[in-house]
Protein backbone atom coordinates (compact mmCIF):
# COMPACT_ATOMS: atom_id res chain seq x y z
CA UNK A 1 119.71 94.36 143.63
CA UNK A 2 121.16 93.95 140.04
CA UNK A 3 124.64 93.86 141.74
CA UNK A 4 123.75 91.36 144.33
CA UNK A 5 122.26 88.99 141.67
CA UNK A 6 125.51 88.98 140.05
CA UNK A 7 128.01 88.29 142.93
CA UNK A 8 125.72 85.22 144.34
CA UNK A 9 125.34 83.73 140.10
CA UNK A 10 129.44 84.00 140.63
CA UNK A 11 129.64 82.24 144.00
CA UNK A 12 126.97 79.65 142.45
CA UNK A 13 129.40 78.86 139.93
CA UNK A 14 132.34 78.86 141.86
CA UNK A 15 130.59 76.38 144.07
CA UNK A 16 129.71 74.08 141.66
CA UNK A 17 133.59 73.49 141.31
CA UNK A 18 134.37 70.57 143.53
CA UNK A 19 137.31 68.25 144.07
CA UNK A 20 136.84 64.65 142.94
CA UNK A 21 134.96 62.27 145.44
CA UNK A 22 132.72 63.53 148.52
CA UNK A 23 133.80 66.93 148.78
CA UNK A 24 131.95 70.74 149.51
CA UNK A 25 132.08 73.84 149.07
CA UNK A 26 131.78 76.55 152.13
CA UNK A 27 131.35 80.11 150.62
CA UNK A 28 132.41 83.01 153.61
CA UNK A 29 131.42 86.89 153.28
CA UNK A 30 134.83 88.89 152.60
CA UNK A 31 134.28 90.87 155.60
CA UNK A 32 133.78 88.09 158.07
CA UNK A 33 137.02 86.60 157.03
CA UNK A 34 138.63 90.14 157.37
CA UNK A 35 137.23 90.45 160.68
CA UNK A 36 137.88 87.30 162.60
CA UNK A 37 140.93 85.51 160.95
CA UNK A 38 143.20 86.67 163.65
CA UNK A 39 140.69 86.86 166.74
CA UNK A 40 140.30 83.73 168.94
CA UNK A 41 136.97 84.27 170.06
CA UNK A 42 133.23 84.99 168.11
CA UNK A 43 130.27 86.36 169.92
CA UNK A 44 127.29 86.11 168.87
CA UNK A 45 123.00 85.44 170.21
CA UNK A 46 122.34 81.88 169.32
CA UNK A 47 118.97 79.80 168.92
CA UNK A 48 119.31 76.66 171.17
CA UNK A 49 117.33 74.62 169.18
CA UNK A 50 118.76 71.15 169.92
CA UNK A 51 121.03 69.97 172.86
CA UNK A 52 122.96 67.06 174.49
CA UNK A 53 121.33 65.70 177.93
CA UNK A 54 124.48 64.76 179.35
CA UNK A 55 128.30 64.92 178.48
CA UNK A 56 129.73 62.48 175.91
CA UNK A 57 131.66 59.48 177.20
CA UNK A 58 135.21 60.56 178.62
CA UNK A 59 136.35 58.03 175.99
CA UNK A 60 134.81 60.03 173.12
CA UNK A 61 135.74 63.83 174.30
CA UNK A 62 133.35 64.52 177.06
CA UNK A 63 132.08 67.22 175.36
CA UNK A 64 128.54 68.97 175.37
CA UNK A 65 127.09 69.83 172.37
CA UNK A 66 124.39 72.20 171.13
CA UNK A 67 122.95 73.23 168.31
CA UNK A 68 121.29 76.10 166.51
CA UNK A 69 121.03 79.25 164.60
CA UNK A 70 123.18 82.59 165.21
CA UNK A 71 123.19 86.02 164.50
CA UNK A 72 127.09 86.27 163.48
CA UNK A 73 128.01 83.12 161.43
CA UNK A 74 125.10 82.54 159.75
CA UNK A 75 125.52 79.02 158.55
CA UNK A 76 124.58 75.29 160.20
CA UNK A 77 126.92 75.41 163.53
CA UNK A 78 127.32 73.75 166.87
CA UNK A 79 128.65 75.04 169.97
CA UNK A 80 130.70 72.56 171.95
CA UNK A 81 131.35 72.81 175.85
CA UNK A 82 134.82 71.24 176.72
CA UNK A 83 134.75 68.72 179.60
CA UNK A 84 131.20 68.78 180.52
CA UNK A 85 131.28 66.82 183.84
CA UNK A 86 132.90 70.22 184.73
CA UNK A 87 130.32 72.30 183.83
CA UNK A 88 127.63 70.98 185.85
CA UNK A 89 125.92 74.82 186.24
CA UNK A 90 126.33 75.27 182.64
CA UNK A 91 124.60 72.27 181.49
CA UNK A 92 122.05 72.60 184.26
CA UNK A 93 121.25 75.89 182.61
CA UNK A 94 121.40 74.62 179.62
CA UNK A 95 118.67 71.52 179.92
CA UNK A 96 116.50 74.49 181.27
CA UNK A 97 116.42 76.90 178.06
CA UNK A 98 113.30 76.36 175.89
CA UNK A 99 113.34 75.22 172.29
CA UNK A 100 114.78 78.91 170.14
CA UNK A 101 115.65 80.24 172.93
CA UNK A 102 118.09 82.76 172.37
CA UNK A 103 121.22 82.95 174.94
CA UNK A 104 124.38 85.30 174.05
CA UNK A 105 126.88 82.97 173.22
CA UNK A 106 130.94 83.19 173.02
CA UNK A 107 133.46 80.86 171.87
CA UNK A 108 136.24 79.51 170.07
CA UNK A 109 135.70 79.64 166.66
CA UNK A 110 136.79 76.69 164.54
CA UNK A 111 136.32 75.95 160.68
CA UNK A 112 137.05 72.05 159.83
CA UNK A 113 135.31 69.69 157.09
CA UNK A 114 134.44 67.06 159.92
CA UNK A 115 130.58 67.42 159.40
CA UNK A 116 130.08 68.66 155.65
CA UNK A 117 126.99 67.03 154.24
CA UNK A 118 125.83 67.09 150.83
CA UNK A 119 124.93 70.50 150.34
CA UNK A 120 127.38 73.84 149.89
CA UNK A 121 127.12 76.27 152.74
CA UNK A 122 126.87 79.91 152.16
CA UNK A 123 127.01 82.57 154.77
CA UNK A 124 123.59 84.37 155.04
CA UNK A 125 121.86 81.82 153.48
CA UNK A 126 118.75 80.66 155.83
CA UNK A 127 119.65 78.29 158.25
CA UNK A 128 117.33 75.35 158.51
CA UNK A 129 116.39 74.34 162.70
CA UNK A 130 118.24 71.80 162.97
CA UNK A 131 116.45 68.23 164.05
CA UNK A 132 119.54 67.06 166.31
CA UNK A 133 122.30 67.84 168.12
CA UNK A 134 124.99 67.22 165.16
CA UNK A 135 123.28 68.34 162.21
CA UNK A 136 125.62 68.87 158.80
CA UNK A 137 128.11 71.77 159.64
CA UNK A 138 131.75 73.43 158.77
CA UNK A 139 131.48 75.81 161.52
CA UNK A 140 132.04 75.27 165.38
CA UNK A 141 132.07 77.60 168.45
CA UNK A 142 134.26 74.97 170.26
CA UNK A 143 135.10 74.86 173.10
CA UNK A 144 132.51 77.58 174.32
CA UNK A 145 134.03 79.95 176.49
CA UNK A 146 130.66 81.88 177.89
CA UNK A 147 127.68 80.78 177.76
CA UNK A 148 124.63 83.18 179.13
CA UNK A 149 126.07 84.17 182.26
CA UNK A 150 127.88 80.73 182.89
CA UNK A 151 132.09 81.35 182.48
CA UNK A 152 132.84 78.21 180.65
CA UNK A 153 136.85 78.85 181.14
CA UNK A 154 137.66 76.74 183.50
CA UNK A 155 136.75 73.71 181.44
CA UNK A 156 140.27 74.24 180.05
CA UNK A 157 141.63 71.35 181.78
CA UNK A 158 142.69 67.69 180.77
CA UNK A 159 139.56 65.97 180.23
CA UNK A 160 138.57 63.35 182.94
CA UNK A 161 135.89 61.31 183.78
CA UNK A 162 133.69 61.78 187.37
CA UNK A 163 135.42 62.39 190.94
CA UNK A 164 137.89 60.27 191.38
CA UNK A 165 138.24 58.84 187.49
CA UNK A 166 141.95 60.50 186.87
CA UNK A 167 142.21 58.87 183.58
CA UNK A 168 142.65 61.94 181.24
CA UNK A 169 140.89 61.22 177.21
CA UNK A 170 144.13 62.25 175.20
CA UNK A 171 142.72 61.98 171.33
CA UNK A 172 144.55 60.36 168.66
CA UNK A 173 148.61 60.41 168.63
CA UNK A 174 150.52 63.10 167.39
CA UNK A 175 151.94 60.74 164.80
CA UNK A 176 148.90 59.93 163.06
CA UNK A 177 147.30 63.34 162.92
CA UNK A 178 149.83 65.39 161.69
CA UNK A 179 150.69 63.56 158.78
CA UNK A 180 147.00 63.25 158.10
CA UNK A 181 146.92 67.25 158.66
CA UNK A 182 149.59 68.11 156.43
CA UNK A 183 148.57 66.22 153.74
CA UNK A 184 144.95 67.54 153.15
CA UNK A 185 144.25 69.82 150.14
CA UNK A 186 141.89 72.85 149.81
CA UNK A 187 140.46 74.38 146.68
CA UNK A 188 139.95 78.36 147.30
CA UNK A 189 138.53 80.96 144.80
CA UNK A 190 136.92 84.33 145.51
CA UNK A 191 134.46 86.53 143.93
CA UNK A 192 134.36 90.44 145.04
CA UNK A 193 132.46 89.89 148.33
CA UNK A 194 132.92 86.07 148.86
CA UNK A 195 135.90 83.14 149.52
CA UNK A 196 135.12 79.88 148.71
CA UNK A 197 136.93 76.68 149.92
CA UNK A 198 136.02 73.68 149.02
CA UNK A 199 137.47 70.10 150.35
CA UNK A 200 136.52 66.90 151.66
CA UNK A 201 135.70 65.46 154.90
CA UNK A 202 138.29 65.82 157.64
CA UNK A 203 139.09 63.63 160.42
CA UNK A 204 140.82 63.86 163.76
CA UNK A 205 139.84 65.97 166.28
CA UNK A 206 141.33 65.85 169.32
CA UNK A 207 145.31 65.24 169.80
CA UNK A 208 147.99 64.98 172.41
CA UNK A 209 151.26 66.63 171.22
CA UNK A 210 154.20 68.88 172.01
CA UNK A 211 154.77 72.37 171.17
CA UNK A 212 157.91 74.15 171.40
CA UNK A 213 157.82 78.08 170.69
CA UNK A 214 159.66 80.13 168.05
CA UNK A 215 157.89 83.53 168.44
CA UNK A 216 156.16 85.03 171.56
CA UNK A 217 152.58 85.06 172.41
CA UNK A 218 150.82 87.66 170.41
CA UNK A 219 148.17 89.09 172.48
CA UNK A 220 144.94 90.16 170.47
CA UNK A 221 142.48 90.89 172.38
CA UNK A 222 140.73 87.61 173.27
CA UNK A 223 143.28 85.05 173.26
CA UNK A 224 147.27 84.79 172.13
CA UNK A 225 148.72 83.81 168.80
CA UNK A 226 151.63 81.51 169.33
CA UNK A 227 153.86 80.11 166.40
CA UNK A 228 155.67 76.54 167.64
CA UNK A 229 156.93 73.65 166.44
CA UNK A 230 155.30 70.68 166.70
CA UNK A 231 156.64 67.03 168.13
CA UNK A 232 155.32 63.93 169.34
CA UNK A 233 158.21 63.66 172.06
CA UNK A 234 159.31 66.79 174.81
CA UNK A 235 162.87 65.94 173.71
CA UNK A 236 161.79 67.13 170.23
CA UNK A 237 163.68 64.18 167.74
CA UNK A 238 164.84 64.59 164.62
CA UNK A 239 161.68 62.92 163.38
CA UNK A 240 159.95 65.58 161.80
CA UNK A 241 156.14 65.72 162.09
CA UNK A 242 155.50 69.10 160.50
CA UNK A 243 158.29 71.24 158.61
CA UNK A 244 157.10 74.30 159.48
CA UNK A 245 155.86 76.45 162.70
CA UNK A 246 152.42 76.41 163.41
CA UNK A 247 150.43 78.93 165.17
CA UNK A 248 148.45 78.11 168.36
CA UNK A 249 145.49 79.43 169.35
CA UNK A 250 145.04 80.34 173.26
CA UNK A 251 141.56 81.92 174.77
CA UNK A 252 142.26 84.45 177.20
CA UNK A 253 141.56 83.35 180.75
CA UNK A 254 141.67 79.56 180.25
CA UNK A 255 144.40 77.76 182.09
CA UNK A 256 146.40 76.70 178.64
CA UNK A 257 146.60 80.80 178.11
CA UNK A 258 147.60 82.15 181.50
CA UNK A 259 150.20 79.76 181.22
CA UNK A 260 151.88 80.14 178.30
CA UNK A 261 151.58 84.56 177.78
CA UNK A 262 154.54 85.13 179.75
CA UNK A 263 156.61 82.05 177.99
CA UNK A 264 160.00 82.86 176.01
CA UNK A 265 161.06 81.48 172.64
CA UNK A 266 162.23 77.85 173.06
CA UNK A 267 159.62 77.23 175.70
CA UNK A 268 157.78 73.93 175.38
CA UNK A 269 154.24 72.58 176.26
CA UNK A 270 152.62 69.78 176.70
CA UNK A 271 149.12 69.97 175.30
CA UNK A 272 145.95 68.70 173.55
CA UNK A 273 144.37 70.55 170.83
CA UNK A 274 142.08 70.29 167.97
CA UNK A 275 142.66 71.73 164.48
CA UNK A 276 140.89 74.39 162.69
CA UNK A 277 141.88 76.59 159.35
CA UNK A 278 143.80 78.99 159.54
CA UNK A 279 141.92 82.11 157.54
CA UNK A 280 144.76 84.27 157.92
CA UNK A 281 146.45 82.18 155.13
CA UNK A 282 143.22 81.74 153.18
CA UNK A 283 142.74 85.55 153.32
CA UNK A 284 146.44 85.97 151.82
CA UNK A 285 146.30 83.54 149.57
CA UNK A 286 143.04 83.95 147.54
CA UNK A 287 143.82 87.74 147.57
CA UNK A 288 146.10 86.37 145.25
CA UNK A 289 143.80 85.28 142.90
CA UNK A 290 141.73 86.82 139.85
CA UNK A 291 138.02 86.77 141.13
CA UNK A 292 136.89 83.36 139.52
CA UNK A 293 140.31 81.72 139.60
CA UNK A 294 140.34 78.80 141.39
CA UNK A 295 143.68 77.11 143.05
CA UNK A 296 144.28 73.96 144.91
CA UNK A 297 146.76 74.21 147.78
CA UNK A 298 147.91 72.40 150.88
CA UNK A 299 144.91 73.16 153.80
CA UNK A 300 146.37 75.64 156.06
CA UNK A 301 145.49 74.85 159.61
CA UNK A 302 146.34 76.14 163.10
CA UNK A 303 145.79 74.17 166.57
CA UNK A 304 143.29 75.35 169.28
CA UNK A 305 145.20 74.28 173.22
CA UNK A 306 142.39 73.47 175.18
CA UNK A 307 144.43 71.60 177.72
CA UNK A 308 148.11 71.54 178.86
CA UNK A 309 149.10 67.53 179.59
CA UNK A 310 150.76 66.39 182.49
């Protein structure tokens, strides 16, 4: 008990560390970064305590979202089904589940300051119920990829409004998110059982871009790794968006996956994806550090395909 008293007085001070401005501080458990930093997928039983009634707008995402409390992340989350006019049985199940019910849950996983709040988050902390749909949150199961019995993988697919509306949602341009992307900053520290990051509030979710690969898929289980560069254009210009490869996240079984596994090196892909961080490099980096050191570096991030483009 003595020991435990300790390590959370260490992540209280490392929390109270924040960068200048509206920023927060999102303290992980060791283990879960260990665990899932290269996996794709999370499954876990979550508490449907709040939900959508209907999709979003095409024009906003489409999406369906749902809130509640889990037995694996253990902070404020949402779960987000992609392209919800797809998923009619899904969300018909969905409207039907009572207030805490628990349904077994699986989905992307995705860490982004686009909801932080006031408040630091801490892993195992109690989780208030939240009162709405989008309550404060870091962490996202999005897109879903099962939910109860209902396969949610063939909502991988450009996002479009009802039969016969072809006009696919597309997110911001290439050229204004990356920049935006590559110029955000993350403070990290550690204690023995716990990483902290701390940063402010991130915008820019969905975006249409072009990936061309310089490794092959990496197959892990529940998804593929994929490194690529990154382009607003298929011909690739010398305009360079990001200096560096990227990795790519893929969920096995979702169109976006099945059709780039079997791609070679130099391969390219039209797609739209939404950013999360990359906790690989988090995990490497803060190992770096002296428990209580604290560093500011460039956010690493990776991009989850949940649609190839036309």
């Amino acid at each position: 008990m003595f020991r435990r008293s300790k390590a959370l007085l260490l992540v209280a001070a490392l929390l109270s560390s924040s960068l200048p401005g509206q920023s927060m501080t999102l303290a992980l458990r060791k283990t879960f970064v260990e665990k899932y930093k290269d996996q794709v997928t999370i499954t876990t039983t979550l508490r449907v305590d709040q939900h959508h009634q209907r999709p979003n707008d095409v024009d906003e995402d489409g999406d369906i979202h749902l809130a509640g409390r889990d037995s694996v992340i253990l902070l404020p989350m949402v779960a987000e089904i992609l392209n919800g006019r797809k998923e009619r049985d899904t969300l018909d199940f969905l409207l039907s589940t009572t207030s805490g019910q628990k349904v077994e849950t699986t989905g992307v996983w995705r860490l982004w300051f686009e909801h932080p709040g006031s408040e630091a988050q801490v892993q195992g902390k109690t989780v208030k119920k939240p009162t709405d749909s989008n309550p404060d949150h870091l962490f996202e199961l999005h897109p879903l990829t099962k939910f109860g019995e209902f396969d949610c993988l063939n909502s991988f697919l450009p996002i479009v409004g009802d039969s016969g509306d072809t006009t696919e949602f597309r997110g911001y341009p290439a050229t204004t998110t990356f920049p935006y992307y590559e110029a955000r900053k993350v403070k990290i520290s550690r204690s023995k059982t716990a990483i902290m990051l701390n940063s402010t509030r991130a915008f820019y979710n969905y975006t249409e871009f072009f990936i061309k690969l310089t490794q092959a898929p990496k197959d892990v289980g529940d998804g593929y790794l994929v490194a690529a560069k990154i382009s607003d254009s298929k011909n690739f210009s010398e305009e360079i968006l990001v200096p560096e490869s990227k990795r790519m996240i893929f969920a096995k079984g979702s169109e976006p996956a099945n059709k780039v596994k079997n791609l070679k090196v130099n391969s390219k892909l039209h797609v739209l994806g939404i950013p999360r961080v990359n906790l690989s490099e988090v995990f490497e980096k803060v190992n770096g550090l002296d428990v209580g050191e604290e560093q500011e570096i460039k956010l690493p991030y990776e991009m989850i395909i949940v649609a190839i483009l036309k």
